[in-house]
PDB file of N, CA and C in Angstrom:
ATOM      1  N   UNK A   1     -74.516  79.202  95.988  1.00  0.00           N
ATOM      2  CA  UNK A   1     -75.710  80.022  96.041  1.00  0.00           C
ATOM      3  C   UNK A   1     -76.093  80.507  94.644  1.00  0.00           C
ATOM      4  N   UNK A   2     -75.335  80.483  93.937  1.00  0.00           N
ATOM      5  CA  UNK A   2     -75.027  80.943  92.052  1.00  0.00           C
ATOM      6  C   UNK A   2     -76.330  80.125  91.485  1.00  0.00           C
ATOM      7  N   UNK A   3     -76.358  78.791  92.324  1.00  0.00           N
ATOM      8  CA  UNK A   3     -77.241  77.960  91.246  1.00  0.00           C
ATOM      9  C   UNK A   3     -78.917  78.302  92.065  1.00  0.00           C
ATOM     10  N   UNK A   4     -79.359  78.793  93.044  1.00  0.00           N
ATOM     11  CA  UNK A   4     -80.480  79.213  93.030  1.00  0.00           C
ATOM     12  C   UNK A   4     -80.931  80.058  92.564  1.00  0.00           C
ATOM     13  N   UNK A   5     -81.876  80.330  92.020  1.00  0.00           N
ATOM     14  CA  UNK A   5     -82.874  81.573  91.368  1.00  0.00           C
ATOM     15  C   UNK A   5     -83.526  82.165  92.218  1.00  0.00           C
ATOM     16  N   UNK A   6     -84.062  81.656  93.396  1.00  0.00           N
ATOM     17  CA  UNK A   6     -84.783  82.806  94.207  1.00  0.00           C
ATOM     18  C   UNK A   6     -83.882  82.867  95.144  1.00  0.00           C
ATOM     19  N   UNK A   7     -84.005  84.319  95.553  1.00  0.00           N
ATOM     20  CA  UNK A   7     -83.083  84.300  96.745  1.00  0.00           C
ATOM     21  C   UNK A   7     -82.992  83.699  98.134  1.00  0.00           C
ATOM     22  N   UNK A   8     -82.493  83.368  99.172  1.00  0.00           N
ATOM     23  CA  UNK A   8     -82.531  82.666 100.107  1.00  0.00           C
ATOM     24  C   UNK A   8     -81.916  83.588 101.198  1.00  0.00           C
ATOM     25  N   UNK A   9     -82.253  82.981 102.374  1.00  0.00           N
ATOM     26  CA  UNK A   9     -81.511  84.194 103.349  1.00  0.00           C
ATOM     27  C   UNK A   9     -80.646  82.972 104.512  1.00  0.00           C
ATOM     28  N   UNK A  10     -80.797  81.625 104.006  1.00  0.00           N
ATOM     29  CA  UNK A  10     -80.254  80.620 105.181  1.00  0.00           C
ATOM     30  C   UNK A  10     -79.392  79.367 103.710  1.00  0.00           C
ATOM     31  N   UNK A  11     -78.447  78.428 104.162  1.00  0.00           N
ATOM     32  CA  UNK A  11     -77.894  77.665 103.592  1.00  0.00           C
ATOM     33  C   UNK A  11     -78.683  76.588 104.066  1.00  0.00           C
ATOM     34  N   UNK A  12     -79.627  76.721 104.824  1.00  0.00           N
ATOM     35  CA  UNK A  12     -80.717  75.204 104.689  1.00  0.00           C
ATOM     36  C   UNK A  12     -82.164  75.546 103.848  1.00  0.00           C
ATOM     37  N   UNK A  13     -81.848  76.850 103.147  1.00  0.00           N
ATOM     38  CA  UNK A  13     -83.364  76.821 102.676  1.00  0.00           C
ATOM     39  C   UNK A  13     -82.270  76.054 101.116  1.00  0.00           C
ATOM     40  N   UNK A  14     -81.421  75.632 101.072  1.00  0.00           N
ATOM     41  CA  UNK A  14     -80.645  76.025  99.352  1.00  0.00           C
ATOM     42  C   UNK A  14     -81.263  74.558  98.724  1.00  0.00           C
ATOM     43  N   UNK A  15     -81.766  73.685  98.021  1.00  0.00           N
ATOM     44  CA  UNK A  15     -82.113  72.433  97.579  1.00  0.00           C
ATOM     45  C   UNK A  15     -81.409  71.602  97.815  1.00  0.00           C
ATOM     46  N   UNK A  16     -79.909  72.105  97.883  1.00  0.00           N
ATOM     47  CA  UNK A  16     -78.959  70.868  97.921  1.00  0.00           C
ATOM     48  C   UNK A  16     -78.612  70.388  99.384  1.00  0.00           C
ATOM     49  N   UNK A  17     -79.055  71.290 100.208  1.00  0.00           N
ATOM     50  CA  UNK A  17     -79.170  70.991 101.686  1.00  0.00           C
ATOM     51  C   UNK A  17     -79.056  69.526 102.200  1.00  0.00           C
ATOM     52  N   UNK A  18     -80.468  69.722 101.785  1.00  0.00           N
ATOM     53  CA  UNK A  18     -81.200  68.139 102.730  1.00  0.00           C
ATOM     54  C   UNK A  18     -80.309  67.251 101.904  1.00  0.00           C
ATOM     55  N   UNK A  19     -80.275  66.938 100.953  1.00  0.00           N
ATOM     56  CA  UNK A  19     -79.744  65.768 100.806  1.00  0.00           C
ATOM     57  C   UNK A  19     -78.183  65.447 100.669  1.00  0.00           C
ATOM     58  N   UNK A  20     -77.451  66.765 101.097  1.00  0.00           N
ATOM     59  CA  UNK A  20     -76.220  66.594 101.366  1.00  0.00           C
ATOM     60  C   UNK A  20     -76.167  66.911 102.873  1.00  0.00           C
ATOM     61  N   UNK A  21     -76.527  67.403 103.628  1.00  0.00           N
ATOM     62  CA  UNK A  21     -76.177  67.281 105.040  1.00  0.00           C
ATOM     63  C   UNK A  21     -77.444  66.406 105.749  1.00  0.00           C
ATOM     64  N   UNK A  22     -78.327  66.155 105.573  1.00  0.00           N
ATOM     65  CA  UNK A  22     -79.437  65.226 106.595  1.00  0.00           C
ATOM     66  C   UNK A  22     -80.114  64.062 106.335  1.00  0.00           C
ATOM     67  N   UNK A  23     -79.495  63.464 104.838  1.00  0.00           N
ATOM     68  CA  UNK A  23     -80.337  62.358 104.097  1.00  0.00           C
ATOM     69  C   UNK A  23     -79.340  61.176 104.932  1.00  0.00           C
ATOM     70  N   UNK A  24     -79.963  60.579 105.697  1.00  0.00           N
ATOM     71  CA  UNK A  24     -79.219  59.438 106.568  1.00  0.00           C
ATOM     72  C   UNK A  24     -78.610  58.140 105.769  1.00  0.00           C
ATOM     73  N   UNK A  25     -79.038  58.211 104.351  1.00  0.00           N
ATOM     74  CA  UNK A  25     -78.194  57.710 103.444  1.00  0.00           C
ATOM     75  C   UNK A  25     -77.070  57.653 102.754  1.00  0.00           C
ATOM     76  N   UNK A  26     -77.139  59.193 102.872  1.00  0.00           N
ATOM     77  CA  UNK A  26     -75.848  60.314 102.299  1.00  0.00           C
ATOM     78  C   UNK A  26     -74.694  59.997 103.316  1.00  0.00           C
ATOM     79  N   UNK A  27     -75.273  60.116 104.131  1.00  0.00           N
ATOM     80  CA  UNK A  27     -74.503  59.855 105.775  1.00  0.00           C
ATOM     81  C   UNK A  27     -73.863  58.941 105.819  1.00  0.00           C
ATOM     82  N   UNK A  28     -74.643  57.897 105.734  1.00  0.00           N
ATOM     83  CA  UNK A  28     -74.572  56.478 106.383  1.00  0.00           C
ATOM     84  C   UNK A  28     -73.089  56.103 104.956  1.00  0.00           C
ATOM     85  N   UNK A  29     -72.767  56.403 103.855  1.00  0.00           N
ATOM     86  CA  UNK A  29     -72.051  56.514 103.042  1.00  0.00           C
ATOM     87  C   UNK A  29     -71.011  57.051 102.911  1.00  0.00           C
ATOM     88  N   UNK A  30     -70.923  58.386 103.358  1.00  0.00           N
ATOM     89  CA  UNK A  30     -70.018  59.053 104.228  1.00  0.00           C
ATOM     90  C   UNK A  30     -68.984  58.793 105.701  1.00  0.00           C
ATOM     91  N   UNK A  31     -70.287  58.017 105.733  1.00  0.00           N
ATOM     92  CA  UNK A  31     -69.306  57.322 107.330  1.00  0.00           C
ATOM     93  C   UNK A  31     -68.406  56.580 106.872  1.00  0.00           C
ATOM     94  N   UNK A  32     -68.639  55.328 106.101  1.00  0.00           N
ATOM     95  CA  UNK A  32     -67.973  54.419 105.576  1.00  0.00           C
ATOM     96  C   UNK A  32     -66.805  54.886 104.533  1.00  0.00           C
ATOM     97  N   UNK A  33     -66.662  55.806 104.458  1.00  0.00           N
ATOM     98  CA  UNK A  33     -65.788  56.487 103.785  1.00  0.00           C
ATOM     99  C   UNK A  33     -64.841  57.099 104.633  1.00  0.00           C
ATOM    100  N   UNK A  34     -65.593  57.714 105.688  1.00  0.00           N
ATOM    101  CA  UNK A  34     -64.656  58.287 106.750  1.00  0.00           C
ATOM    102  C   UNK A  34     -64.001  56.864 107.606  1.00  0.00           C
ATOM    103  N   UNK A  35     -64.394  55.932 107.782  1.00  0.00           N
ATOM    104  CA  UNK A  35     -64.195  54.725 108.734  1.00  0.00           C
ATOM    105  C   UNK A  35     -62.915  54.120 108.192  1.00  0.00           C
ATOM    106  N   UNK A  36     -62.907  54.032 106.910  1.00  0.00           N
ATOM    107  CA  UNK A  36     -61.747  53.816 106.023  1.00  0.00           C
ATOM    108  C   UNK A  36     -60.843  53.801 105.833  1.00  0.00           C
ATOM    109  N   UNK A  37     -60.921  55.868 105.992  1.00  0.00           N
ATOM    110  CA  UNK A  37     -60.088  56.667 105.860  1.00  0.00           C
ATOM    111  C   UNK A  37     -59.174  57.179 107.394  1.00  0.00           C
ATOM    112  N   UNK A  38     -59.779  57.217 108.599  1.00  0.00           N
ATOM    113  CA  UNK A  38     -59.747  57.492 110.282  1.00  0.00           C
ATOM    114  C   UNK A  38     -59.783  56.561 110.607  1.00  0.00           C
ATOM    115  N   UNK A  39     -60.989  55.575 110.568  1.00  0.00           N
ATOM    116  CA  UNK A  39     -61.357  54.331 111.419  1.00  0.00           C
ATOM    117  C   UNK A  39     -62.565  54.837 111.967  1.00  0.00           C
ATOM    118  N   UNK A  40     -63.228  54.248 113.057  1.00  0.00           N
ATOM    119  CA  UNK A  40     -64.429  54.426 113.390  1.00  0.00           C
ATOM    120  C   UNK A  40     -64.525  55.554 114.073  1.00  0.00           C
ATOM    121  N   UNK A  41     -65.704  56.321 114.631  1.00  0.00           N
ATOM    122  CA  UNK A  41     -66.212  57.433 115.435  1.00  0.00           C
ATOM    123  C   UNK A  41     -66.356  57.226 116.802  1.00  0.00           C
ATOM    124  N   UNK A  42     -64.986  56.859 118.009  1.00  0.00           N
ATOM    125  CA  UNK A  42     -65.761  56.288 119.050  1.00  0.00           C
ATOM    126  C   UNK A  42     -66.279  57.227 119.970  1.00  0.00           C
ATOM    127  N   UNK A  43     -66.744  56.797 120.433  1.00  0.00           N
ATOM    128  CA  UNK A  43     -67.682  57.624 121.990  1.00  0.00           C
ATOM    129  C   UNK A  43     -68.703  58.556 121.698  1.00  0.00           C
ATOM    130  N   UNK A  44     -68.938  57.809 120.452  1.00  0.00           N
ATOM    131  CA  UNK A  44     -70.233  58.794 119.918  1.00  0.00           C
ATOM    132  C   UNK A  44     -71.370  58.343 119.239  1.00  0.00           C
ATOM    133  N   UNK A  45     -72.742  58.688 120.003  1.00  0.00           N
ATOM    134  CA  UNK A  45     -74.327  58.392 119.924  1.00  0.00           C
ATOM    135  C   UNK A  45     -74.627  58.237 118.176  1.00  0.00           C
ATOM    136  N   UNK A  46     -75.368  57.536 117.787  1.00  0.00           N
ATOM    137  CA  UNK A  46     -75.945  57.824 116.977  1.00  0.00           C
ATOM    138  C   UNK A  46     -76.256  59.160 116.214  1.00  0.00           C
ATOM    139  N   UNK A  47     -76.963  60.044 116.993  1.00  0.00           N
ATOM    140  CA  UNK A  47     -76.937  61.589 116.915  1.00  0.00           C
ATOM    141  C   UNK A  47     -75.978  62.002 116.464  1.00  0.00           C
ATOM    142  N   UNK A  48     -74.859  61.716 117.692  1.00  0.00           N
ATOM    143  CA  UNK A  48     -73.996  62.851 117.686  1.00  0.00           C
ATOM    144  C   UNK A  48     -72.764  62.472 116.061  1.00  0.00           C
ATOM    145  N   UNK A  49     -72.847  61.194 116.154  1.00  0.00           N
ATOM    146  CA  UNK A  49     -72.210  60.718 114.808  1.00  0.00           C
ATOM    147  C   UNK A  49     -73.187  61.341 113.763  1.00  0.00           C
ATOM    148  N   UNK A  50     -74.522  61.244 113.314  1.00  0.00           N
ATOM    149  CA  UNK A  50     -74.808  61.738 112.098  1.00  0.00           C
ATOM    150  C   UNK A  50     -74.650  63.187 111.903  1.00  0.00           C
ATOM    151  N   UNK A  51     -74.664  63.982 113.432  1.00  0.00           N
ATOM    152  CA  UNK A  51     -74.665  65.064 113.215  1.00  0.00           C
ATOM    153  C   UNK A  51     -72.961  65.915 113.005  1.00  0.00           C
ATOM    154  N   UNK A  52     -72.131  65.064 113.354  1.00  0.00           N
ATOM    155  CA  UNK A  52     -70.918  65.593 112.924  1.00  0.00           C
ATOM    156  C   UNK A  52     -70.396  65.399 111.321  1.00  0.00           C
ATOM    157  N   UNK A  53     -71.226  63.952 110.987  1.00  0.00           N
ATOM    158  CA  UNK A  53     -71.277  63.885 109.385  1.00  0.00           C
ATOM    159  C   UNK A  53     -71.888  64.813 108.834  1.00  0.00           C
ATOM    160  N   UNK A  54     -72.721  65.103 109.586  1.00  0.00           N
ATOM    161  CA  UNK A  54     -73.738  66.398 108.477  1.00  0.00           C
ATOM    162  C   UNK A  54     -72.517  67.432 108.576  1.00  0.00           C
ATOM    163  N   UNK A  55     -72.072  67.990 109.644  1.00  0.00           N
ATOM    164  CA  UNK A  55     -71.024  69.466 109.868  1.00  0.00           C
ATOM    165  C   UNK A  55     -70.034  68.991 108.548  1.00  0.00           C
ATOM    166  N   UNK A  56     -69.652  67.850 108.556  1.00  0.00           N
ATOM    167  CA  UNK A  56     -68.117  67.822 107.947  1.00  0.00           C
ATOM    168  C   UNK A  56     -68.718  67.749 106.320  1.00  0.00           C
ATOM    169  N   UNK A  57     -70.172  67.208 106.101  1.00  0.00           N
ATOM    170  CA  UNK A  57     -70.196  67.264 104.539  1.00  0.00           C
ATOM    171  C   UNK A  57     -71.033  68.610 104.273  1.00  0.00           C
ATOM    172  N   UNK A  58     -71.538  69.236 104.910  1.00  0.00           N
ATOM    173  CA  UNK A  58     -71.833  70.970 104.735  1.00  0.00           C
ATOM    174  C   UNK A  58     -70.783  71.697 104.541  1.00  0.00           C
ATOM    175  N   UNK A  59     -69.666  70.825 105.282  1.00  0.00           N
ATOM    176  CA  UNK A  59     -67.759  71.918 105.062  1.00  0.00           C
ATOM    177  C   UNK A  59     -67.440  71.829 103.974  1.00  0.00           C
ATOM    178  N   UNK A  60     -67.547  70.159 103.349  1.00  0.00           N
ATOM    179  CA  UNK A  60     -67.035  69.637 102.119  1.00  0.00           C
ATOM    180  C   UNK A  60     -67.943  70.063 100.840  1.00  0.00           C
ATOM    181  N   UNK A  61     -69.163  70.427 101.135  1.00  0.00           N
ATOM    182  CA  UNK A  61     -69.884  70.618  99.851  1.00  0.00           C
ATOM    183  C   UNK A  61     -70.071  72.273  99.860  1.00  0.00           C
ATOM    184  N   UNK A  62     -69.150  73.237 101.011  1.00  0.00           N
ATOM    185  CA  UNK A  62     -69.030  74.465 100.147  1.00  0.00           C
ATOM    186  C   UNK A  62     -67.720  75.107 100.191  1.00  0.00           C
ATOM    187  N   UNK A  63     -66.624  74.335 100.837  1.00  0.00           N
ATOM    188  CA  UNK A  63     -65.358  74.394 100.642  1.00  0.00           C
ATOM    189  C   UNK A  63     -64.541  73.723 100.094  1.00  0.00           C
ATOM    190  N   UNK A  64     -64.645  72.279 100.483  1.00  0.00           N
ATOM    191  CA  UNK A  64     -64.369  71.624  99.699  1.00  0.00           C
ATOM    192  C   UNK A  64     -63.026  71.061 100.689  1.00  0.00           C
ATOM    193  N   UNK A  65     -62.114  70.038 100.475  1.00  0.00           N
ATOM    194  CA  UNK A  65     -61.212  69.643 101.667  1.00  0.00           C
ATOM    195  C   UNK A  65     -60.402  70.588 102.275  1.00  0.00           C
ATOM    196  N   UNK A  66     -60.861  70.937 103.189  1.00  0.00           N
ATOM    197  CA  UNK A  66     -59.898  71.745 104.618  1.00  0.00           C
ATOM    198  C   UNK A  66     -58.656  71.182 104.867  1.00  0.00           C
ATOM    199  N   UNK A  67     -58.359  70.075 105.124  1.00  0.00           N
ATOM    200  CA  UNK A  67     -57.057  69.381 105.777  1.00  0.00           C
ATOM    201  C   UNK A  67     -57.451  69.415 107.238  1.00  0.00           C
ATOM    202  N   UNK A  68     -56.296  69.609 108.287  1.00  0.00           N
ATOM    203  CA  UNK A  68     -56.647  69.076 109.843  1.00  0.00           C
ATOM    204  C   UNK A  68     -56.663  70.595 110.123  1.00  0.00           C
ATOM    205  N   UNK A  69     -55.197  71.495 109.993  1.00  0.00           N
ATOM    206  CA  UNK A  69     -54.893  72.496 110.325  1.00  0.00           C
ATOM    207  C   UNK A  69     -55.821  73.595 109.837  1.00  0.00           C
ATOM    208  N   UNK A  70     -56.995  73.423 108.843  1.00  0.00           N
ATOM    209  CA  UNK A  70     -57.672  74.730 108.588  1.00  0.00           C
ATOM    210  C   UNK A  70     -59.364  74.216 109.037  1.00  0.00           C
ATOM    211  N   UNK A  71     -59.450  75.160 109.508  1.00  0.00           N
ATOM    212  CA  UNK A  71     -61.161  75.577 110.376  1.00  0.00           C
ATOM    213  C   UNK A  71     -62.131  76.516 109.876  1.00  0.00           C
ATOM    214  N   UNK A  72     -63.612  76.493 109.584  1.00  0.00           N
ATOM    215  CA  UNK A  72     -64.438  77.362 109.199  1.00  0.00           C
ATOM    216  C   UNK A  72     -65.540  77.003 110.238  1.00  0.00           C
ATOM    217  N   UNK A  73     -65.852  78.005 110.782  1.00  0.00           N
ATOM    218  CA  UNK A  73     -66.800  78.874 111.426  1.00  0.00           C
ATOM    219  C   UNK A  73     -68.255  78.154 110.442  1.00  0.00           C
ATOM    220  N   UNK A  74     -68.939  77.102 110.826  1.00  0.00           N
ATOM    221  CA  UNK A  74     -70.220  76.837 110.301  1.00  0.00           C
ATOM    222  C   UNK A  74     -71.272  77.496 110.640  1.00  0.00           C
ATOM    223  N   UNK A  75     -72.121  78.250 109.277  1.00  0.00           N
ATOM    224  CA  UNK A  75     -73.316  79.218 110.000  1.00  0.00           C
ATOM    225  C   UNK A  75     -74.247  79.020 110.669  1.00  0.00           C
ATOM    226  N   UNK A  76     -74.440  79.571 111.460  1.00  0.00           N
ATOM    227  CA  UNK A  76     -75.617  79.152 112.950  1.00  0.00           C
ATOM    228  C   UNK A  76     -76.958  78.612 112.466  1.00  0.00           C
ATOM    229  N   UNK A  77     -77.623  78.802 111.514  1.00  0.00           N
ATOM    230  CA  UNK A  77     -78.348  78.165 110.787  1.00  0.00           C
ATOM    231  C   UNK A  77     -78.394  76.470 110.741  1.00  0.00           C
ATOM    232  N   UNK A  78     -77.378  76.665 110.077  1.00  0.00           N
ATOM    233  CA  UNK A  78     -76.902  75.130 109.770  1.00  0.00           C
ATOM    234  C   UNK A  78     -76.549  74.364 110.858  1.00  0.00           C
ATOM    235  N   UNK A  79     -75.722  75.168 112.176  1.00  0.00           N
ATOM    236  CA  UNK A  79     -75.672  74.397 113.116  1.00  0.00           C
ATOM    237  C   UNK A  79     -76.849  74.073 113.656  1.00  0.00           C
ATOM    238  N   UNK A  80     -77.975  74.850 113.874  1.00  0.00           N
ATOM    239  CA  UNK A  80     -79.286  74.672 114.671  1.00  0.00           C
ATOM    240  C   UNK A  80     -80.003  74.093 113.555  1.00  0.00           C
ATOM    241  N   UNK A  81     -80.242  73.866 112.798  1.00  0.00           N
ATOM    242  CA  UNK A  81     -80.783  72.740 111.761  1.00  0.00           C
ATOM    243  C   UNK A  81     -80.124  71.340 112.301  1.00  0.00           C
ATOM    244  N   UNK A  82     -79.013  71.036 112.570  1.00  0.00           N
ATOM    245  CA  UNK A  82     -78.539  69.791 112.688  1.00  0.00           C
ATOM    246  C   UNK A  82     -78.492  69.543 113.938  1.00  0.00           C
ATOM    247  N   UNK A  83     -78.297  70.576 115.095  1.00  0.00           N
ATOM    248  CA  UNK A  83     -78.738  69.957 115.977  1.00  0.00           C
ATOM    249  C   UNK A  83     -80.509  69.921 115.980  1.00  0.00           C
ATOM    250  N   UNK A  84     -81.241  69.764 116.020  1.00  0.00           N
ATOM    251  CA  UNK A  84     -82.742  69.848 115.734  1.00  0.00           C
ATOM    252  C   UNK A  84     -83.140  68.874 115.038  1.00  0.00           C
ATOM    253  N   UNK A  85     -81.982  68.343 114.020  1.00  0.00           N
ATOM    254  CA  UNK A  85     -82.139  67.230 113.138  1.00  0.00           C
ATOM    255  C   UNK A  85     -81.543  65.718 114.049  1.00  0.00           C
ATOM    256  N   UNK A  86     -80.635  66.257 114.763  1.00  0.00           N
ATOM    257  CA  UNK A  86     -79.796  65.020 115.444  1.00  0.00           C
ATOM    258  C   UNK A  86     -79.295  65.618 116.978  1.00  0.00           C
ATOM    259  N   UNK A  87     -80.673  65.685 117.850  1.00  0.00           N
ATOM    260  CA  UNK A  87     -80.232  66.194 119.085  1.00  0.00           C
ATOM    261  C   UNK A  87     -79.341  65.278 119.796  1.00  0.00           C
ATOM    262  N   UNK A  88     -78.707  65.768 120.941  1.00  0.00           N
ATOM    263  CA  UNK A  88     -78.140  64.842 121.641  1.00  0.00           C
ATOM    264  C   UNK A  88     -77.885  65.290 123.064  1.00  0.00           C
ATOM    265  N   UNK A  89     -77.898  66.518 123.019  1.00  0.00           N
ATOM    266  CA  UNK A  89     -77.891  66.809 124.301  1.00  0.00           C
ATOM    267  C   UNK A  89     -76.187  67.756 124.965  1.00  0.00           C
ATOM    268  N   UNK A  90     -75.557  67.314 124.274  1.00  0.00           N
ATOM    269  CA  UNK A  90     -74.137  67.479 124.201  1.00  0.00           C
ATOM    270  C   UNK A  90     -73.622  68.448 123.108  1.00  0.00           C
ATOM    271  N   UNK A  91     -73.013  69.572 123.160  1.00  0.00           N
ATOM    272  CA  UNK A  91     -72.565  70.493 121.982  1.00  0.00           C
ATOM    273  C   UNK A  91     -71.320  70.935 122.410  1.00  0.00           C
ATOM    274  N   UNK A  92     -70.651  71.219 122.006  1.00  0.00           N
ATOM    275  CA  UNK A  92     -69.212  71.661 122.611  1.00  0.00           C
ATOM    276  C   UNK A  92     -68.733  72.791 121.398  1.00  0.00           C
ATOM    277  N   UNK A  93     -69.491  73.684 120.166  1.00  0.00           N
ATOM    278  CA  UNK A  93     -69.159  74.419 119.757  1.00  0.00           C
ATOM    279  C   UNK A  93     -67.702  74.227 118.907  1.00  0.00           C
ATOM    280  N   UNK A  94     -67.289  75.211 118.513  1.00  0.00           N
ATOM    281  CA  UNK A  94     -66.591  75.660 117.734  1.00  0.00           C
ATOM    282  C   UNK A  94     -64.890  75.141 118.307  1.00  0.00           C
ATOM    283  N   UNK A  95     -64.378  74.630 117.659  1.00  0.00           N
ATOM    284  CA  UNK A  95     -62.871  74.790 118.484  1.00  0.00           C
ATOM    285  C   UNK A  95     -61.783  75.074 117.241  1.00  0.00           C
ATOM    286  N   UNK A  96     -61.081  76.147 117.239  1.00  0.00           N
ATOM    287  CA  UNK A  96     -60.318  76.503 116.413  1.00  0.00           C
ATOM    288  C   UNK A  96     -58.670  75.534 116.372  1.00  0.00           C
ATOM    289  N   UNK A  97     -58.043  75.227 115.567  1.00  0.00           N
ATOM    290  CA  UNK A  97     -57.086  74.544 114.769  1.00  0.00           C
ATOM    291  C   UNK A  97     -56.025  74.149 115.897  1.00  0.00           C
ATOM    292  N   UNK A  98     -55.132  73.320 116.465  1.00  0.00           N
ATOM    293  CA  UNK A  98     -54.241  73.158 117.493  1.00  0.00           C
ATOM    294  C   UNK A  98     -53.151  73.604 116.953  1.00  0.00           C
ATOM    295  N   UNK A  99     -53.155  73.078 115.670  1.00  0.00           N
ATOM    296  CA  UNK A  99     -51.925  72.856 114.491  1.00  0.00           C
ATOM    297  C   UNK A  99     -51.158  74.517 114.112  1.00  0.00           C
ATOM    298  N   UNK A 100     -49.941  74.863 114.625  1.00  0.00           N
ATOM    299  CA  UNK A 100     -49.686  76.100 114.148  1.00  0.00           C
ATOM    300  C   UNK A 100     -48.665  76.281 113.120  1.00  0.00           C
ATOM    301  N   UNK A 101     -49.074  75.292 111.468  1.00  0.00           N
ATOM    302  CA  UNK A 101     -48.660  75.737 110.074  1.00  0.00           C
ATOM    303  C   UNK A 101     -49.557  75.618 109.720  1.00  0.00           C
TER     304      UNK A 101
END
């Protein structure tokens, strides 16, 4: 938020937004990185795949790598931007860490 000059009151008004969480290029690049790294995304729509890429590179571009065991709470903003951006019909929210270290 350091690098904007006017103030903002949402993390989708920030410039670096769109083209790190919704540019279907950014994405589509990201996947292949994740596919790599996991393997593929199964049982999941078009949508619901770009829109979990968008969650995980909004995590990565203001936290930076989590690991499995650590979880952040994404701001409601950002969630309703991406779903809106990549409906699907299906949301299942927040699920906190299984992993207890």
């Amino acid at each position: 938020m350091g690098q904007v000059i006017s103030p903002i009151t949402c993390m989708t008004e920030h410039p670096g937004f769109h083209p790190v969480c919704l540019n279907l290029y950014v994405l589509q690049t990201i996947y292949n990185i994740y596919k790599y790294d996991y393997g593929p995304l199964r049982h999941f729509t078009e949508e619901q795949r770009f829109r979990h890429l968008g969650y995980r590179s909004f995590v990565s571009w203001c936290w930076g790598y989590l690991g499995r065991s650590r979880r952040v709470v994404i701001p409601a903003c950002v969630v309703l931007r991406l779903r809106r951006e990549f409906p699907s019909g299906q949301y299942v929210g927040f699920w906190p860490s299984l992993d207890k270290g």
